[in-house]
Protein backbone atom coordinates (compact mmCIF):
# COMPACT_ATOMS: atom_id res chain seq x y z
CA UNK A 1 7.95 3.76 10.23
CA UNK A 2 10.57 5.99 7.94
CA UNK A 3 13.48 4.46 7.03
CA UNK A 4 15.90 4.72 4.09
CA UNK A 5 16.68 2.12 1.24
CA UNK A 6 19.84 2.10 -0.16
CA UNK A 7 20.72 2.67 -4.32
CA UNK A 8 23.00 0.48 -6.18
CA UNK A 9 23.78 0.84 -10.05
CA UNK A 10 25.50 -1.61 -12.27
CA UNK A 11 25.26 -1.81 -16.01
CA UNK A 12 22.60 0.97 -15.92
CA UNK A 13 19.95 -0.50 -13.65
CA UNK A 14 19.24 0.90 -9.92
CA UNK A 15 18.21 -1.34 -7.64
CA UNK A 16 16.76 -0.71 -4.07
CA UNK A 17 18.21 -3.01 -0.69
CA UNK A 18 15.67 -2.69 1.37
CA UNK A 19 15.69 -3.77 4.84
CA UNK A 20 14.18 -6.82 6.64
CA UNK A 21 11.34 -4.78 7.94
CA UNK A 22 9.91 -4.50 4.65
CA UNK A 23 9.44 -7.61 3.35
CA UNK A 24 7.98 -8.44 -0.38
CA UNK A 25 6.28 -11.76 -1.60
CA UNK A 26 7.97 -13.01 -4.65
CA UNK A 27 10.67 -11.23 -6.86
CA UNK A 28 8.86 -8.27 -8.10
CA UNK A 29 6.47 -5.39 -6.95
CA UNK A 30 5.01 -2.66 -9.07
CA UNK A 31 6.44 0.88 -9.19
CA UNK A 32 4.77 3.95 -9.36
CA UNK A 33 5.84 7.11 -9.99
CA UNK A 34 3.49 10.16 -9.07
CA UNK A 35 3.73 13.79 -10.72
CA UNK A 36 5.79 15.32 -7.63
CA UNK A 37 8.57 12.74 -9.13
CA UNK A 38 8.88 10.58 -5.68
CA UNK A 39 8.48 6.78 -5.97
CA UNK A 40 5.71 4.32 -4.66
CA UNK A 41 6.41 0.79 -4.37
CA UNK A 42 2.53 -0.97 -4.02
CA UNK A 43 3.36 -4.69 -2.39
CA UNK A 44 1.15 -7.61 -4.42
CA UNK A 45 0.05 -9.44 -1.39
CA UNK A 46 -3.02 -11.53 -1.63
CA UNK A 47 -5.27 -8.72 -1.82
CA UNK A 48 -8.76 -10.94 -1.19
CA UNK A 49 -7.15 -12.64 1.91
CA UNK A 50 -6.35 -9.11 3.10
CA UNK A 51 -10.07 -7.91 1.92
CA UNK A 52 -11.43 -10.79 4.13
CA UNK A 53 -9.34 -10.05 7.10
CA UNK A 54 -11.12 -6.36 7.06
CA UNK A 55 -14.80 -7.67 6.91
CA UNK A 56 -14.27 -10.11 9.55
CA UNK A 57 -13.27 -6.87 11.83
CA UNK A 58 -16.65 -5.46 10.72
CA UNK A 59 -18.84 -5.13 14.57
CA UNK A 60 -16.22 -6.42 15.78
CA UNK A 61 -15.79 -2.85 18.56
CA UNK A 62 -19.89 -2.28 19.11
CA UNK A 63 -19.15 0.84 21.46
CA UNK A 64 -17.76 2.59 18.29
CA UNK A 65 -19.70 5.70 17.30
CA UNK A 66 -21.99 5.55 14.46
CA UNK A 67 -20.21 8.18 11.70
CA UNK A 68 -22.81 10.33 10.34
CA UNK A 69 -22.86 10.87 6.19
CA UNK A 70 -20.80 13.52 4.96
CA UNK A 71 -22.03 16.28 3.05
CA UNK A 72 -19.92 16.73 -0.18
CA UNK A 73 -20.69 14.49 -3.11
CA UNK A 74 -19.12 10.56 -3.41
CA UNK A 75 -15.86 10.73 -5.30
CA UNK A 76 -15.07 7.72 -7.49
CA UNK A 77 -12.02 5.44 -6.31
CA UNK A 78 -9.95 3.51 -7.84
CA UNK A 79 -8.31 0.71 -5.48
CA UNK A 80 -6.98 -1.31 -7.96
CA UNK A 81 -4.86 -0.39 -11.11
């Protein structure tokens, strides 16, 4: 889904309104601001209730295809700042 936020300033600080279809737990989320100079906003949801959801999927669709390993080397990830 794309949709636009709009920008308000007072006294020097921008905020974002963003619409009901994006909703945020609590008053805060983090910002992130990547070298090509666009913002990321990363929600803090309960990220071990979300972790858990995702195993419990795991076999969950048995006629899905076995993936085969990939040739190039593992690359480190972060998932977690």
């Amino acid at each position: 889904m794309k949709t636009k936020a709009k920008s308000t300033q007072s006294r020097g600080v921008k905020a974002l309104r963003l619409p009901k279809e994006f909703p945020f737990p609590g008053t805060a989320v983090p910002l992130r601001r990547p070298k090509d100079g666009t913002g990321r906003i990363r929600p803090q949801g309960d990220l071990e209730a979300r972790r858990r959801r995702l195993l419990n999927l795991a076999g969950s669709c048995p006629d899905f295809p076995e993936a085969s390993g990939h040739p190039a080397a593992d690359v480190p990830r972060v998932f977690a700042e």
